[in-house]
N, C-alpha and C. Protein backbone atom coordinates (compact mmCIF):
# COMPACT_ATOMS: atom_id res chain seq x y z
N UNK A 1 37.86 -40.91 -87.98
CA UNK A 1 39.13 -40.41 -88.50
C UNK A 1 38.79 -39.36 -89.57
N UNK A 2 39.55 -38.13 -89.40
CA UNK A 2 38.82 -37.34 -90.52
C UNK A 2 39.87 -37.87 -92.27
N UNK A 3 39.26 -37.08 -92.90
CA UNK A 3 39.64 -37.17 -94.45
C UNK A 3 41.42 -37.03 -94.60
N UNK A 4 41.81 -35.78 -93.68
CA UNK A 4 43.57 -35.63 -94.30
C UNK A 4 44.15 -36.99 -93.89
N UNK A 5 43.40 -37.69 -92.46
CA UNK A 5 44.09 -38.27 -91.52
C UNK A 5 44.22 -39.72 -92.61
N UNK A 6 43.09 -40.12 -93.45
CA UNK A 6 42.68 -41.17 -93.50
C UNK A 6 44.00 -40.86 -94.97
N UNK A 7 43.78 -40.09 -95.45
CA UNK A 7 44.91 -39.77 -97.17
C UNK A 7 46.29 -40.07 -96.28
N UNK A 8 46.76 -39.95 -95.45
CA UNK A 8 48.13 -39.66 -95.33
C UNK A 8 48.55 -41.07 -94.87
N UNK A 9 47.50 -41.90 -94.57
CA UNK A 9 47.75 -43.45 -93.78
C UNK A 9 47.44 -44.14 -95.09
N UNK A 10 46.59 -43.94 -96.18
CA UNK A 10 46.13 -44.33 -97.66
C UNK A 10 48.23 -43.98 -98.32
N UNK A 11 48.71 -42.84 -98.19
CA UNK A 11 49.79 -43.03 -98.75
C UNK A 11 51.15 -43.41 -98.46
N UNK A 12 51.02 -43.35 -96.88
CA UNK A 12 52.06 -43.77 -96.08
C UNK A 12 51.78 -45.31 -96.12
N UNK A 13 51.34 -46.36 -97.28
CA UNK A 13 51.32 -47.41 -97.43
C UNK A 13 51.56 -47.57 -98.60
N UNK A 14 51.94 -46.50 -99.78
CA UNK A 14 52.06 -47.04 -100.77
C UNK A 14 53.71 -47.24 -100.94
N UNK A 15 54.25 -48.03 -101.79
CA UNK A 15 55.85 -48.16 -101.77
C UNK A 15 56.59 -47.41 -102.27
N UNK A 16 56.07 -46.31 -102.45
CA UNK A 16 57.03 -44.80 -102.96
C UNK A 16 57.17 -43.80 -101.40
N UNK A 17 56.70 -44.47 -100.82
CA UNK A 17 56.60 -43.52 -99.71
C UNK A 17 58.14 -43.44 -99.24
N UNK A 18 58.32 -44.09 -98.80
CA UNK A 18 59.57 -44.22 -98.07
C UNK A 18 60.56 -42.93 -99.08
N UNK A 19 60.87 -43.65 -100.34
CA UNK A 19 61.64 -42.58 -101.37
C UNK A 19 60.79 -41.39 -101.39
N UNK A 20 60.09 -40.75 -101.15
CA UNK A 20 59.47 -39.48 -101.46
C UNK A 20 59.56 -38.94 -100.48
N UNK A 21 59.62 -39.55 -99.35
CA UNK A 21 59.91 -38.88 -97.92
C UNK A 21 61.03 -38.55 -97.78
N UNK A 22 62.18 -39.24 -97.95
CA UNK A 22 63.88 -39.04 -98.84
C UNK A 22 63.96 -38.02 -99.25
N UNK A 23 63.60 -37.66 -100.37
CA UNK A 23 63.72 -36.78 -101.34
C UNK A 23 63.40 -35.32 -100.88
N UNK A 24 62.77 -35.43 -100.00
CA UNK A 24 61.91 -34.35 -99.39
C UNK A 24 62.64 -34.05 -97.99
N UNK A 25 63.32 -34.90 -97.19
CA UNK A 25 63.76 -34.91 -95.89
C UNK A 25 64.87 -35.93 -95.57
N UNK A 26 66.05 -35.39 -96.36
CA UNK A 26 67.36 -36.84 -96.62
C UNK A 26 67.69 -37.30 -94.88
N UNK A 27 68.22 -38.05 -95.04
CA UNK A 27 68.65 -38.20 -93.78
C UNK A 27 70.59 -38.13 -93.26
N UNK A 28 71.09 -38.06 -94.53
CA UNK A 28 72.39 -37.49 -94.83
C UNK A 28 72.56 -36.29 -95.77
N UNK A 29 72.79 -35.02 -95.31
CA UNK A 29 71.99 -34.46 -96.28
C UNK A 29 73.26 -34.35 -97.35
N UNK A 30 74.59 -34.43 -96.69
CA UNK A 30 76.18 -34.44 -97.48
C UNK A 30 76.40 -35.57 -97.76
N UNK A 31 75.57 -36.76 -98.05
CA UNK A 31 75.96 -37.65 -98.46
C UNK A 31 76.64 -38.57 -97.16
N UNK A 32 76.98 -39.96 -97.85
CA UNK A 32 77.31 -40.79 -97.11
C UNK A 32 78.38 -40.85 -96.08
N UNK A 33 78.19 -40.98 -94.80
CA UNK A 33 79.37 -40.92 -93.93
C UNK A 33 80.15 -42.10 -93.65
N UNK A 34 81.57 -42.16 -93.74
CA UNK A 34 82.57 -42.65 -93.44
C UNK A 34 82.31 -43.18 -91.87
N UNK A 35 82.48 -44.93 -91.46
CA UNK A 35 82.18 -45.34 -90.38
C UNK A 35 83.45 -45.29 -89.61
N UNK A 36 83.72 -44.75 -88.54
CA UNK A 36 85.15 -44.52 -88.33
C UNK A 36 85.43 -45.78 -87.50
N UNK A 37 86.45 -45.93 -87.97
CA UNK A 37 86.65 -47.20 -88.46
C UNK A 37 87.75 -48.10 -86.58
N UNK A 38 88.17 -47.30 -85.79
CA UNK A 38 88.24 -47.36 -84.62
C UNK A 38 86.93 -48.23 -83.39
N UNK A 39 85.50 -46.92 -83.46
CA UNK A 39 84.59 -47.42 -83.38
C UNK A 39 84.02 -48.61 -83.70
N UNK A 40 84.09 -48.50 -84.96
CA UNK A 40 83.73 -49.98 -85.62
C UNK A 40 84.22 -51.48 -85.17
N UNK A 41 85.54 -51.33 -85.06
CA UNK A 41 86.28 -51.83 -84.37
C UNK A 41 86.19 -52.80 -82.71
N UNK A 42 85.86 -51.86 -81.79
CA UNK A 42 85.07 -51.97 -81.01
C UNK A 42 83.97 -52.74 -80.56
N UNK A 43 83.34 -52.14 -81.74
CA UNK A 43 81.94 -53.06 -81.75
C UNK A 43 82.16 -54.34 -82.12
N UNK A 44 82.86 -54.20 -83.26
CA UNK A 44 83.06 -56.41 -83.66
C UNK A 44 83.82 -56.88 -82.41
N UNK A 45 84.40 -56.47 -81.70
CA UNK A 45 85.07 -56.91 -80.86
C UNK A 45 84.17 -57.47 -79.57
N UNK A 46 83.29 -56.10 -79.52
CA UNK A 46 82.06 -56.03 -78.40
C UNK A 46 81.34 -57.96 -78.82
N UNK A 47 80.85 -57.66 -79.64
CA UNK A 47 80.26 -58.71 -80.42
C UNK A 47 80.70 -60.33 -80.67
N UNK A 48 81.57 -59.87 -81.17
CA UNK A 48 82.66 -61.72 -81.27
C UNK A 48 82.45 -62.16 -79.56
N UNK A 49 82.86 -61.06 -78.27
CA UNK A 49 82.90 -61.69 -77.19
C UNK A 49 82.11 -61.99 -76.46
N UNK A 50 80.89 -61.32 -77.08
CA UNK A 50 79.52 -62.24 -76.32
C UNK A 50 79.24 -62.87 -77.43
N UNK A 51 79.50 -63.25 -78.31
CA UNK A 51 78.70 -64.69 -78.89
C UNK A 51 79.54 -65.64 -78.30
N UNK A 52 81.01 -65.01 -78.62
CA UNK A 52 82.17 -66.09 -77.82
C UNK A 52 81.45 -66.88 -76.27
N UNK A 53 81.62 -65.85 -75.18
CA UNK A 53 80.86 -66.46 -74.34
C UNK A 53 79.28 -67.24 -74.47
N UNK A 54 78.62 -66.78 -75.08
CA UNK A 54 76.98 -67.56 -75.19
C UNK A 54 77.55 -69.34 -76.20
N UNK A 55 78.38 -69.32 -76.61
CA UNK A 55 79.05 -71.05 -76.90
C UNK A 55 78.98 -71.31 -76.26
């Protein structure tokens, strides 16, 4: 494994990584999105009726 390969697996383990990678590459970049709330909907519905059935 050469030297960059071995630094970037040395820091992609330390626990700032995650936030520094953030900071650098947001993943919302406008901030938090609104779950529309229809969709959402849906899904609990999706959900309640297969656990419903697996009783």
């Amino acid at each position: 494994m050469n030297h960059w390969t071995e630094l970037s697996i040395e820091y992609a383990n330390q626990k700032s990584y995650l936030d520094d990678l953030f900071s650098v590459y947001p993943t919302i970049p406008k901030g938090i999105r609104d779950i529309n709330q229809l969709m959402w909907n849906k899904v609990e519905t999706f959900v309640m009726n297969g656990i419903m059935r697996n009783l």
